[in-house]
Protein backbone atom coordinates (compact mmCIF):
# COMPACT_ATOMS: atom_id res chain seq x y z
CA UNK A 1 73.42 22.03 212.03
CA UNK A 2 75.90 22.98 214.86
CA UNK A 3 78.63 21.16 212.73
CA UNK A 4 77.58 22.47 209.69
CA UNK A 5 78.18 25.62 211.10
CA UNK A 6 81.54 25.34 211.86
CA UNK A 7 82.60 23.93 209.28
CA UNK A 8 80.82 26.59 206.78
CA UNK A 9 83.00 29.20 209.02
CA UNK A 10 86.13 27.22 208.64
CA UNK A 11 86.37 27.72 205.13
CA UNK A 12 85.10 31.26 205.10
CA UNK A 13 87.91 32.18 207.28
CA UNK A 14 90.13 30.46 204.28
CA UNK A 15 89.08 33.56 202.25
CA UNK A 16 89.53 35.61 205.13
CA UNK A 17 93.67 34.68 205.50
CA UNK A 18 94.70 34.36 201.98
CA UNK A 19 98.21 36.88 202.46
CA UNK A 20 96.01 39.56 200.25
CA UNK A 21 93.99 40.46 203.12
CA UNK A 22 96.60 42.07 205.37
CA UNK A 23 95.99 45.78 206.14
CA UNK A 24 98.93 46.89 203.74
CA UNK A 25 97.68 44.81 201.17
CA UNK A 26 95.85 46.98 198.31
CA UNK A 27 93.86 45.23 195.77
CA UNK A 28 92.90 47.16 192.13
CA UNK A 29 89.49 47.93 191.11
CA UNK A 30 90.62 46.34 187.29
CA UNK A 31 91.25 42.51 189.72
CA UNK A 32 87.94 43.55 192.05
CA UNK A 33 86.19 42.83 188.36
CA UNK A 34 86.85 39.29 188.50
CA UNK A 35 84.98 38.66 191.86
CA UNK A 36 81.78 40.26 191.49
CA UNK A 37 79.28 38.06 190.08
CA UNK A 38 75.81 38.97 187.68
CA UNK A 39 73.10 36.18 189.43
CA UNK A 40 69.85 35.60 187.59
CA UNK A 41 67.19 33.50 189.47
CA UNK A 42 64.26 31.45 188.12
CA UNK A 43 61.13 29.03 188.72
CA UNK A 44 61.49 26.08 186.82
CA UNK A 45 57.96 24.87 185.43
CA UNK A 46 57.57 22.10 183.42
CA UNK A 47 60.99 22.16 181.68
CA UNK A 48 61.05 25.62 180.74
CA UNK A 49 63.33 28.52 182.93
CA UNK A 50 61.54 31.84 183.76
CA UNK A 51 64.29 34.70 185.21
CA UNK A 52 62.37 36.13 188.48
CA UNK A 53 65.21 38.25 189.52
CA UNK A 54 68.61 39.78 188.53
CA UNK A 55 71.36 40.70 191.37
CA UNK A 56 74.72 40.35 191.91
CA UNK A 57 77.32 38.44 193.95
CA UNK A 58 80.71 39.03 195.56
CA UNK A 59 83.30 35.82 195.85
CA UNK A 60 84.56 34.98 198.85
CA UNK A 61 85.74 31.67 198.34
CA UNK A 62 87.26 28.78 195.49
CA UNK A 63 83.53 28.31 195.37
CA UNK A 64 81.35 30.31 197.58
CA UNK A 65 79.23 33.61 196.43
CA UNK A 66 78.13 36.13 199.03
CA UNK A 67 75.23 37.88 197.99
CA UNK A 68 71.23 39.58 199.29
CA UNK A 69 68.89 37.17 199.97
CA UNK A 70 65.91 38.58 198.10
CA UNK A 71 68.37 38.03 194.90
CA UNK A 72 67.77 34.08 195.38
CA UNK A 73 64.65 33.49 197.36
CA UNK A 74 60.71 34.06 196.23
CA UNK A 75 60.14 37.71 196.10
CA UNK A 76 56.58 37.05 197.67
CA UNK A 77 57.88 35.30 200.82
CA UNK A 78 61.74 35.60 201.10
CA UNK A 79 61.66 32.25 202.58
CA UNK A 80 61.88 29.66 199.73
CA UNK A 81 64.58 29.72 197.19
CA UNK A 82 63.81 30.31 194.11
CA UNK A 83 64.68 26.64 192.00
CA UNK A 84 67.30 28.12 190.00
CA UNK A 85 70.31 30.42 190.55
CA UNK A 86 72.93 31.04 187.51
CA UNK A 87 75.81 33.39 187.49
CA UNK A 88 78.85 34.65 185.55
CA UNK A 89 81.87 36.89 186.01
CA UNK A 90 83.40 39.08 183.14
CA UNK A 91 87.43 38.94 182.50
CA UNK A 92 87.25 42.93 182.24
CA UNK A 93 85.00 45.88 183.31
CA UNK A 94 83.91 46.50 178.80
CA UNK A 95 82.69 42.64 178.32
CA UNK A 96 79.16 41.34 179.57
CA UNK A 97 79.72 38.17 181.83
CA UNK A 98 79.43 34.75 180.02
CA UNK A 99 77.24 32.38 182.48
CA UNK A 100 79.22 29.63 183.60
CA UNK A 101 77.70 28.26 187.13
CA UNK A 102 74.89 27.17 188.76
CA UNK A 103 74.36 29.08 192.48
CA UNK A 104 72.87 26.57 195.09
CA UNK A 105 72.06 27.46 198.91
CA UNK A 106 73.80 26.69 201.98
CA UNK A 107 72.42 26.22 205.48
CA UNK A 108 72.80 30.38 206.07
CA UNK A 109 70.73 32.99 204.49
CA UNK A 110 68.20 35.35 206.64
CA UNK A 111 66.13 38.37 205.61
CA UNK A 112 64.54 40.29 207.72
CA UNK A 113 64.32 44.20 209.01
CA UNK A 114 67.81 43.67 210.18
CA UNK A 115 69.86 41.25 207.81
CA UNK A 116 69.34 40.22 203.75
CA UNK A 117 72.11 38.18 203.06
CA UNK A 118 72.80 34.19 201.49
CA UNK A 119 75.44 32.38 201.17
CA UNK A 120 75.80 30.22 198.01
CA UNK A 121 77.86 27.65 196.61
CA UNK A 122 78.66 27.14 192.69
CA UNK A 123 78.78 24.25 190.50
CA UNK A 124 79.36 22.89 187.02
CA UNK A 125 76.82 21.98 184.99
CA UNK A 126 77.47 18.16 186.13
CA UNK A 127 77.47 18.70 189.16
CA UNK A 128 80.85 19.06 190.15
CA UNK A 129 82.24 22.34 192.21
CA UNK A 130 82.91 25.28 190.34
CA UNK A 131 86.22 26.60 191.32
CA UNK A 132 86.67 30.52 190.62
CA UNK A 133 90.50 31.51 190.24
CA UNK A 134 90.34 34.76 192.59
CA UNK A 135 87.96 36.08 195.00
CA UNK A 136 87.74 39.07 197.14
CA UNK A 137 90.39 39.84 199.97
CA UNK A 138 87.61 41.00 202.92
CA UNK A 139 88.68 43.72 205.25
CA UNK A 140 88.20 44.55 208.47
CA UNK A 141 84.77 46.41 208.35
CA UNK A 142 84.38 47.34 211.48
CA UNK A 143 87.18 49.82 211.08
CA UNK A 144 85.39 51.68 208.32
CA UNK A 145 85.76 55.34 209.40
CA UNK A 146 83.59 58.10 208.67
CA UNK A 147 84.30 60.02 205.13
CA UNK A 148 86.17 56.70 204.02
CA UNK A 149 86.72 56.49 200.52
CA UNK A 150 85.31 53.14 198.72
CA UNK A 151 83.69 51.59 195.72
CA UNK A 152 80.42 49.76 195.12
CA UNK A 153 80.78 47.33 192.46
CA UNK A 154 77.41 45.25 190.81
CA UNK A 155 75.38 44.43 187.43
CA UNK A 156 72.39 46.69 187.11
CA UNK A 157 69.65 45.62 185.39
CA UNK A 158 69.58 49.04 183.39
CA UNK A 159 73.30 48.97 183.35
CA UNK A 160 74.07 47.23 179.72
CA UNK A 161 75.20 43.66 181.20
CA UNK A 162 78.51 44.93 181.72
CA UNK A 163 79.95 45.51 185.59
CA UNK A 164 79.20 49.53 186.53
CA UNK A 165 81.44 50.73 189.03
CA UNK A 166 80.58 53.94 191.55
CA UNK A 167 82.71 55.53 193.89
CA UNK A 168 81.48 57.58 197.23
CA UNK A 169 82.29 57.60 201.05
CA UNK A 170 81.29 56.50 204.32
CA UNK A 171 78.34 58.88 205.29
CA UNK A 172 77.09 57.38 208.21
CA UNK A 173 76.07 54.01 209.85
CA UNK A 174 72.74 52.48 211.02
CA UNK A 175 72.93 50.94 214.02
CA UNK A 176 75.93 48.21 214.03
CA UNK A 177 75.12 46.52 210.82
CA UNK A 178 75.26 49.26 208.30
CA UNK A 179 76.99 51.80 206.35
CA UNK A 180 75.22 54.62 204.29
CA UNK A 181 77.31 55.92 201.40
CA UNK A 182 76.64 58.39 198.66
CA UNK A 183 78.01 55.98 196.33
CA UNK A 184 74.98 55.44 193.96
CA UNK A 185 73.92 52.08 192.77
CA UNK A 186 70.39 50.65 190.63
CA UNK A 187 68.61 47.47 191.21
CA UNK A 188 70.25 44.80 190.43
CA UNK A 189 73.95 45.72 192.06
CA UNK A 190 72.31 43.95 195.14
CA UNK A 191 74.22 41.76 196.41
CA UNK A 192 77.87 43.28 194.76
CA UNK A 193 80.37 44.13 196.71
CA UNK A 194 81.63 47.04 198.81
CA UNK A 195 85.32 47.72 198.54
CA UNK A 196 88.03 50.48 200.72
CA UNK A 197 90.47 52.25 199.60
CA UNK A 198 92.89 49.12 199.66
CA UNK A 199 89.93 46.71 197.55
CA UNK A 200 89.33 44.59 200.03
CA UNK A 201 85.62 43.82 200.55
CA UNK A 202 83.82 45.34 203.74
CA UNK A 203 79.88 44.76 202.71
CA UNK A 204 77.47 44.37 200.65
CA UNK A 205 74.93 46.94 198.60
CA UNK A 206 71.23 46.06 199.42
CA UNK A 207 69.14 48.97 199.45
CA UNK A 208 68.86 52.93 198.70
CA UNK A 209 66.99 55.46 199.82
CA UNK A 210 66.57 58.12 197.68
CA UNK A 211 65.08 61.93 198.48
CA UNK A 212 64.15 65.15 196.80
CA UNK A 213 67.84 66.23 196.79
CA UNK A 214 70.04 62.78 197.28
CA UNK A 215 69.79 59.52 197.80
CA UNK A 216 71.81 56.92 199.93
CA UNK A 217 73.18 53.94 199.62
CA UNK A 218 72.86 51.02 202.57
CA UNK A 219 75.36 48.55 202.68
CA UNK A 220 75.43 45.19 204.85
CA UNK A 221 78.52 44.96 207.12
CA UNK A 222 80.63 42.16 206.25
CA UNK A 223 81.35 41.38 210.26
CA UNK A 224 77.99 41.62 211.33
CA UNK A 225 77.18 39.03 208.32
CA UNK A 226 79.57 36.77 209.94
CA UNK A 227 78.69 37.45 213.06
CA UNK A 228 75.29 36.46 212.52
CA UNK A 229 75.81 33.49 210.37
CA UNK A 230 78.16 31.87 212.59
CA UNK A 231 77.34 33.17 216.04
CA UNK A 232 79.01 34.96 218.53
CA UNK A 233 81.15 31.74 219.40
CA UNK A 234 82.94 31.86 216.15
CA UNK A 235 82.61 35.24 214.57
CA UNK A 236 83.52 38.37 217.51
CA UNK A 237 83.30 41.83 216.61
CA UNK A 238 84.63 44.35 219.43
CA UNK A 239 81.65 47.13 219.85
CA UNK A 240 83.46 49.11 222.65
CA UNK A 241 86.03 50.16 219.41
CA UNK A 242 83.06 49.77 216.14
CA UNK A 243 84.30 52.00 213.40
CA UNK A 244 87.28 53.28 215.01
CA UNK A 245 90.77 52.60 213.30
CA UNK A 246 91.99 50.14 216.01
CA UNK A 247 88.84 47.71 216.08
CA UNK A 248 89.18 44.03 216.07
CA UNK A 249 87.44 41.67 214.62
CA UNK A 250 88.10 38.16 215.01
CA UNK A 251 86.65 34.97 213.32
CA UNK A 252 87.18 31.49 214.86
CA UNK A 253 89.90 32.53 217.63
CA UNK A 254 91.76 34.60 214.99
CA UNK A 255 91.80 38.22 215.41
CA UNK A 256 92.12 41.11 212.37
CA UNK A 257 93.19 44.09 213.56
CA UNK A 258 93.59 46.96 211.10
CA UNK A 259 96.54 48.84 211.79
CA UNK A 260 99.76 50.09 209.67
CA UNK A 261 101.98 47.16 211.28
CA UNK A 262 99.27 44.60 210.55
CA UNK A 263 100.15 40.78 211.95
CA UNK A 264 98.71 38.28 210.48
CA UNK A 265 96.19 36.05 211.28
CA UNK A 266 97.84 33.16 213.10
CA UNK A 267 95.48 29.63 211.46
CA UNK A 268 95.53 28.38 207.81
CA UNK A 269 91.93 25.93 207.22
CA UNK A 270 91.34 23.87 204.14
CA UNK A 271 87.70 22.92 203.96
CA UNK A 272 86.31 19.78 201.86
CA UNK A 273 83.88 20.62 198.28
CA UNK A 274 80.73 19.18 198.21
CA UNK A 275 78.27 17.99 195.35
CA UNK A 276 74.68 17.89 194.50
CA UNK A 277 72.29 17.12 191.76
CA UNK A 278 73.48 19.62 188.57
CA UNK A 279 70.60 21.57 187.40
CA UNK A 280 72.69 22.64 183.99
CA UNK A 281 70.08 23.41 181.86
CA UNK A 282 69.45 27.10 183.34
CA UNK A 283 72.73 28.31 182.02
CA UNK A 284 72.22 27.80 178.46
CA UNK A 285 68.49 28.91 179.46
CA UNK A 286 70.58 32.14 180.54
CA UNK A 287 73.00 32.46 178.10
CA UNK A 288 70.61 32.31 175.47
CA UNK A 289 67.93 34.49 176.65
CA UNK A 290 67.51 37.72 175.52
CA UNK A 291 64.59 38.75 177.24
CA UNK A 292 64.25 41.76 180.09
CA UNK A 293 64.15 40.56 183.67
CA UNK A 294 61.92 41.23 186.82
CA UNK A 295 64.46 42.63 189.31
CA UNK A 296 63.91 43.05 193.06
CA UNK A 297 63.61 46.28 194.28
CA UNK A 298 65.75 47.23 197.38
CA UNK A 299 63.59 47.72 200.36
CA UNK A 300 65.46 48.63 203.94
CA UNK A 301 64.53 51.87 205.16
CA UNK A 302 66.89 54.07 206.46
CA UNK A 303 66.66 54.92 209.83
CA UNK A 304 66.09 58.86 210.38
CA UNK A 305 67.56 59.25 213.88
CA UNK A 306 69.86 61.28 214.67
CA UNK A 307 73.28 59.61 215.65
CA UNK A 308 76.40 60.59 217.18
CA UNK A 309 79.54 58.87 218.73
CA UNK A 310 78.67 59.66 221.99
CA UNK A 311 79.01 56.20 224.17
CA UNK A 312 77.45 55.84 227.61
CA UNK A 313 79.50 53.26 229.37
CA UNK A 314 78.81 51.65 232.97
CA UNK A 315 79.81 48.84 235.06
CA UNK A 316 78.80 45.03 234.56
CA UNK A 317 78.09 43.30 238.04
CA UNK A 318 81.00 40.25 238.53
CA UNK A 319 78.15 37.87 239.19
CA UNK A 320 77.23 38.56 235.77
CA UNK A 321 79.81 38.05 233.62
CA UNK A 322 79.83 35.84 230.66
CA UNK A 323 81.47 32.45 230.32
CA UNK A 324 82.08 31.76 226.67
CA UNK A 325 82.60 28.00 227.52
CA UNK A 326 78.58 28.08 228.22
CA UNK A 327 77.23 29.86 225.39
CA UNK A 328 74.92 28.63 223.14
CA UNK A 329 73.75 30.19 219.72
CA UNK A 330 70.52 28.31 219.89
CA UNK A 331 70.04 30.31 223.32
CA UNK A 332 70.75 33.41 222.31
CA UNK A 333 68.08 33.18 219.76
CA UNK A 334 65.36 32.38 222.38
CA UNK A 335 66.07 35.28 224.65
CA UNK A 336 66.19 37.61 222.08
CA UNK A 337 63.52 41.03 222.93
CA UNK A 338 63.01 39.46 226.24
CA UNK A 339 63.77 41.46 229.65
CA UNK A 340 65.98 39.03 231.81
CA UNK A 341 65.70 39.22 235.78
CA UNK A 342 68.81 37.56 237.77
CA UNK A 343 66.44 35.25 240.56
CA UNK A 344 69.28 34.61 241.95
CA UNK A 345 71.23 37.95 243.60
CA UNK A 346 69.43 41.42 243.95
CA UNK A 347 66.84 41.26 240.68
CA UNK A 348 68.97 42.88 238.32
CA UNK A 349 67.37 43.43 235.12
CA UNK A 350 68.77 43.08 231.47
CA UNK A 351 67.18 43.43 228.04
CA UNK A 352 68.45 41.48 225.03
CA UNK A 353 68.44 43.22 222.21
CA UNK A 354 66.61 41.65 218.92
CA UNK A 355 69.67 43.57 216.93
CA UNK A 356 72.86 41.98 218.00
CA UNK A 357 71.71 39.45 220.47
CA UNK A 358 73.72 41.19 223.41
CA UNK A 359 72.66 41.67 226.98
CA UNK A 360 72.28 45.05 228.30
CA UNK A 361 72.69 46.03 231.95
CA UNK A 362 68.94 47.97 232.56
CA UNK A 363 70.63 49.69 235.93
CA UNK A 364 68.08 52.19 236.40
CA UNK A 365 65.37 54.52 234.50
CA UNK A 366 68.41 56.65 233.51
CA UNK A 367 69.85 53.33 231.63
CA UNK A 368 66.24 52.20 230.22
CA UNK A 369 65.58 55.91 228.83
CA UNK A 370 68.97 55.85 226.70
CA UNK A 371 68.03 52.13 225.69
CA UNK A 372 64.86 53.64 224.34
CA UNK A 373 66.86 56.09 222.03
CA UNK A 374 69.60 53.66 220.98
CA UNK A 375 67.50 50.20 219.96
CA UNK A 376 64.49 52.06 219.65
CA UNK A 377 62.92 51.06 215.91
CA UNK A 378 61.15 53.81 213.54
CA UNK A 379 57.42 52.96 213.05
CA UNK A 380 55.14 54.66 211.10
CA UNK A 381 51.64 55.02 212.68
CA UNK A 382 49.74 52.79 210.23
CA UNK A 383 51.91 50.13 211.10
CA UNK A 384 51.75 50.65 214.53
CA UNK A 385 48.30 50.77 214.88
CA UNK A 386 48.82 46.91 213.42
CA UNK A 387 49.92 45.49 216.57
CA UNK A 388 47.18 45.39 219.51
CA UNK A 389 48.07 47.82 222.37
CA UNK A 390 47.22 47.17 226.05
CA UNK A 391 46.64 49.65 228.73
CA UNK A 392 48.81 48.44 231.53
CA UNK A 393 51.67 46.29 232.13
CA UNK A 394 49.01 43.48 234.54
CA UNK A 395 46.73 43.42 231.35
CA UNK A 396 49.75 42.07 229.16
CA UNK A 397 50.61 39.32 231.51
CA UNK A 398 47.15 38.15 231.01
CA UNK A 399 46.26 38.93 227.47
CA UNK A 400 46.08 36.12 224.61
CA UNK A 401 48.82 36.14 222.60
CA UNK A 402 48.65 37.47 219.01
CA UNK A 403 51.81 35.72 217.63
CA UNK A 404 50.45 33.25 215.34
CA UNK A 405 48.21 35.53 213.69
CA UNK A 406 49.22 39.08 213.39
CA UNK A 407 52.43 38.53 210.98
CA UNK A 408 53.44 42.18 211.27
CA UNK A 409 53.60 41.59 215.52
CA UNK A 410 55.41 38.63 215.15
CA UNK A 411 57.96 39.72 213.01
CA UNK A 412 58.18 42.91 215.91
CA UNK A 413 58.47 41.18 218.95
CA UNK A 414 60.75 42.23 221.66
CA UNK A 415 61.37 45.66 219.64
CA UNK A 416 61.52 48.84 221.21
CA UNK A 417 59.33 51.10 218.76
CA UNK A 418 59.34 54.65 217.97
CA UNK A 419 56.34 56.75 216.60
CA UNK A 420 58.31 58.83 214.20
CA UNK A 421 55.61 60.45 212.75
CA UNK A 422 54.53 61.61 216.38
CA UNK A 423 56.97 62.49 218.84
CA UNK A 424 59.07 59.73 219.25
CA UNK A 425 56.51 57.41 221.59
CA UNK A 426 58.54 54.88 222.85
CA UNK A 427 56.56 50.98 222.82
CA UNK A 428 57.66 47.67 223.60
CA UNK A 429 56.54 44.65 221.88
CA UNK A 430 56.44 41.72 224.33
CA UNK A 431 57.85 38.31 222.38
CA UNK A 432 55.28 36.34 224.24
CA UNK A 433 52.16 38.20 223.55
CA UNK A 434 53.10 40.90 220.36
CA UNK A 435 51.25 43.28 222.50
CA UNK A 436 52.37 46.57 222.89
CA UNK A 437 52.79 48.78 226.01
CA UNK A 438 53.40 52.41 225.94
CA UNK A 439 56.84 53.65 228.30
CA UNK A 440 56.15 57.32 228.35
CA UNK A 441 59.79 57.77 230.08
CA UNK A 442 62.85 56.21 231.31
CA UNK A 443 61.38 55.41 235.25
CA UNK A 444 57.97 54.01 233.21
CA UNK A 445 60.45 52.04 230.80
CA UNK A 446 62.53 50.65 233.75
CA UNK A 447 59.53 50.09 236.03
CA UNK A 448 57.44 48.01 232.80
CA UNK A 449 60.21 45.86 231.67
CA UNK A 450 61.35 44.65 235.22
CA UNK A 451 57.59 43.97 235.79
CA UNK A 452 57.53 42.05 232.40
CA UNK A 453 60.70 40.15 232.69
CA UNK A 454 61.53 36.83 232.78
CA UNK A 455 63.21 35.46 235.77
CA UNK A 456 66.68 33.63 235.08
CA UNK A 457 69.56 31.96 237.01
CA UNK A 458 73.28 32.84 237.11
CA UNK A 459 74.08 30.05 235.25
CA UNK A 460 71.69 30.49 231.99
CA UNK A 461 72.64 34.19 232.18
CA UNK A 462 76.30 33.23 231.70
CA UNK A 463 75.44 31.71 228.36
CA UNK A 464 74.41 35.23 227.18
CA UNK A 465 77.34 37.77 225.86
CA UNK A 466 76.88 41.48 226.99
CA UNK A 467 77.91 44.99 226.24
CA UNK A 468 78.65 47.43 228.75
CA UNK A 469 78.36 50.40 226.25
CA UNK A 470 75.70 51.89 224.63
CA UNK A 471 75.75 54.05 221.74
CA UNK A 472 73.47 57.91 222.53
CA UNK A 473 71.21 58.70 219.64
């Protein structure tokens, strides 16, 4: 898997350096056409090809789609893929997409609170790699400022079969992975494609929220897709600067920094094509099909928080800096939610957060209180009254864990919650139990997750990447 991996992010960086990409570089809307895909999805049962779902796709590669994972996997689950995929792209914005390819899985697709994205490769019907002649020139997307102008690109399922095309701005972001625009899009455009001002792509549409007076659009940042994909190791997005003008973002040692006197990135990588058994009968089940499909709906919800650009910075100890020549993505992924205690020097406490996978220095009940307002998680109380509370911090060490059996727990562990329909009660899932405890304040917060941390060594904490800024709510 580890080699899959890297070679999976070796050619996505191929799309990343095509000369297109630079800074300067400005791609039309009228060339954007040719890159964003219609998908439909199907079970196959005994011959015949239902359509399940209709989305769409963005190309980032000869032969690689980018698109939401709910578009290809069982709308019941999310975890299966569905047994077909098919998909087209139209020569202009007036035609409907002919379908030409089949749309298989790779090794990365997730879906979850905090990520619905899959990336999937196309083929011929025998089998062979489908090549497509352009795909999209990706940008920089952690420099997406606030008020940016862009366009959301995508296939409705209302929309006619031909591409529909809305423009809007940068309205806000959700925590670090995404953007809310007023740029309006309908099911189906999930999956499309985000594009700046210059038309290079910097996410993905996968979900609106809509209200008595307006309704937003949530896009999927393109660097925190890669960032998750190919961990930390390969894909490294700079928080200190996120959505600033002079961020950097670099994938595989080669940093993109967005900037009038853009250099370019400094590595050129070819990767290999690789076959599997065709499944060509689903595009001429497609292509000849005229009935109405079952499309997805979009379901993130936006978070209601109040955010500024406030940062709280402080100082990481020296003995616990990270050593990149240690990490491990496989690692990261255990520690995630869990409250780390350094056995080794003076008991210094850090939380991991279940978001990006980064250490945070827990100093002191000031710290802990401002981590309660940055990762803290909206809950509703009927959902929160889902997860079994406990009274004290001694009772969770003891209690029987719930993991394997309350679904809505396990998919909550190590989260910081907070009662928005309340007044913002702050809990904290344990990832051993999926118990919660209630932190009524910072000293509470600081005192409960030292007492519930997990003791670790200087070496194992090396493995971890931190931040040393948080972002104020």
């Amino acid at each position: 898997m580890k080699q899959a991996r890297r070679f999976f992010a070796l050619f996505f960086l191929l799309a990343l350096i095509q000369p297109s990409l630079f800074a300067h570089a400005t791609t039309d809307t009228n060339s954007n056409v040719k890159n964003v895909a219609v998908i439909y999805c199907g079970w196959r049962v005994n011959g015949e090809f239902t359509i399940v779902t209709q989305g769409s796709g963005v190309l980032i590669g000869d032969h690689t789609v980018l698109t939401n994972a709910h578009v290809v996997t069982d709308p019941d689950d999310h975890v299966r893929h569905l047994d077909w995929c098919v998909g087209g792209v139209a020569e202009n914005s007036y035609t409907a997409p002919e379908i030409t390819f089949e749309l298989r899985p790779t090794d990365f697709y997730r879906y979850d609170e905090y990520f619905d994205y899959a990336f999937m490769d196309t083929y011929n019907e025998d089998g062979s790699p489908y090549t497509f002649n352009s795909y999209a020139a990706v940008a920089n997307a952690d420099s997406m400022v606030l008020n940016e102008p862009i366009t959301v690109m995508g296939y409705p399922a209302s929309g006619g079969n031909t591409l529909t095309t809305t423009t809007g701005n940068i309205v806000g972001y959700v925590g670090t992975n995404w953007f809310k625009t007023n740029a309006t899009v309908d099911e189906g455009s999930s999956g499309g494609a985000g594009f700046d001002s210059n038309g290079n792509l910097f996410g993905i549409p996968t979900a609106v929220s809509s209200g008595n007076y307006a309704s937003f659009t949530f896009l999927q940042n393109i660097n925190a897709i890669a960032e998750d994909a190919f961990g930390s190791t390969l894909a490294v997005r700079d928080y200190d600067t996120l959505y600033q003008s002079d961020n950097v973002f670099c994938l595989y040692d080669n940093c993109y920094q967005f900037a009038e006197d853009e250099s370019s990135w400094t590595q050129n990588v070819v990767a290999d094509d690789t076959t599997t058994e065709p499944i060509g009968d689903a595009i001429n089940s497609v292509n000849g099909d005229s009935a109405t499909t079952d499309s997805t709906t979009d379901t993130t919800t936006e978070d209601t928080s109040a955010q500024t650009d406030e940062p709280l910075t402080y100082t990481v100890p020296d003995h616990a800096r990270y050593d990149a020549s240690r990490h491990k993505a496989s690692f990261d992924t255990r520690m995630k939610g869990y409250i780390l205690l350094q056995t080794e020097e003076h008991g210094e406490a850090w939380y991991v957060n279940v978001n990006d996978g980064m250490r945070y220095y827990m100093r002191d009940g000031a710290i802990a209180y401002q981590m309660l307002r940055s990762f803290g998680l909206g809950i509703t109380d009927a959902d929160l009254l889902k997860i079994p509370a406990v009274e004290t911090v001694e009772e969770m060490r003891t209690a029987k864990s719930v993991c394997s059996t309350n679904p809505t727990a396990k998919r909550l562990r190590g989260q910081i919650l907070l009662q928005v329909q309340q007044h913002g009660e702050a809990w904290y899932i344990h990832p051993d139990t999926c118990r919660r405890v209630y932190m009524k304040d910072g000293d509470v917060a600081y005192s409960t997750m030292r007492f519930l941390s997990l003791g670790i060594t200087d070496e194992d904490l090396a493995k971890l990447p931190y931040s040393s800024t948080l972002i104020i709510k």
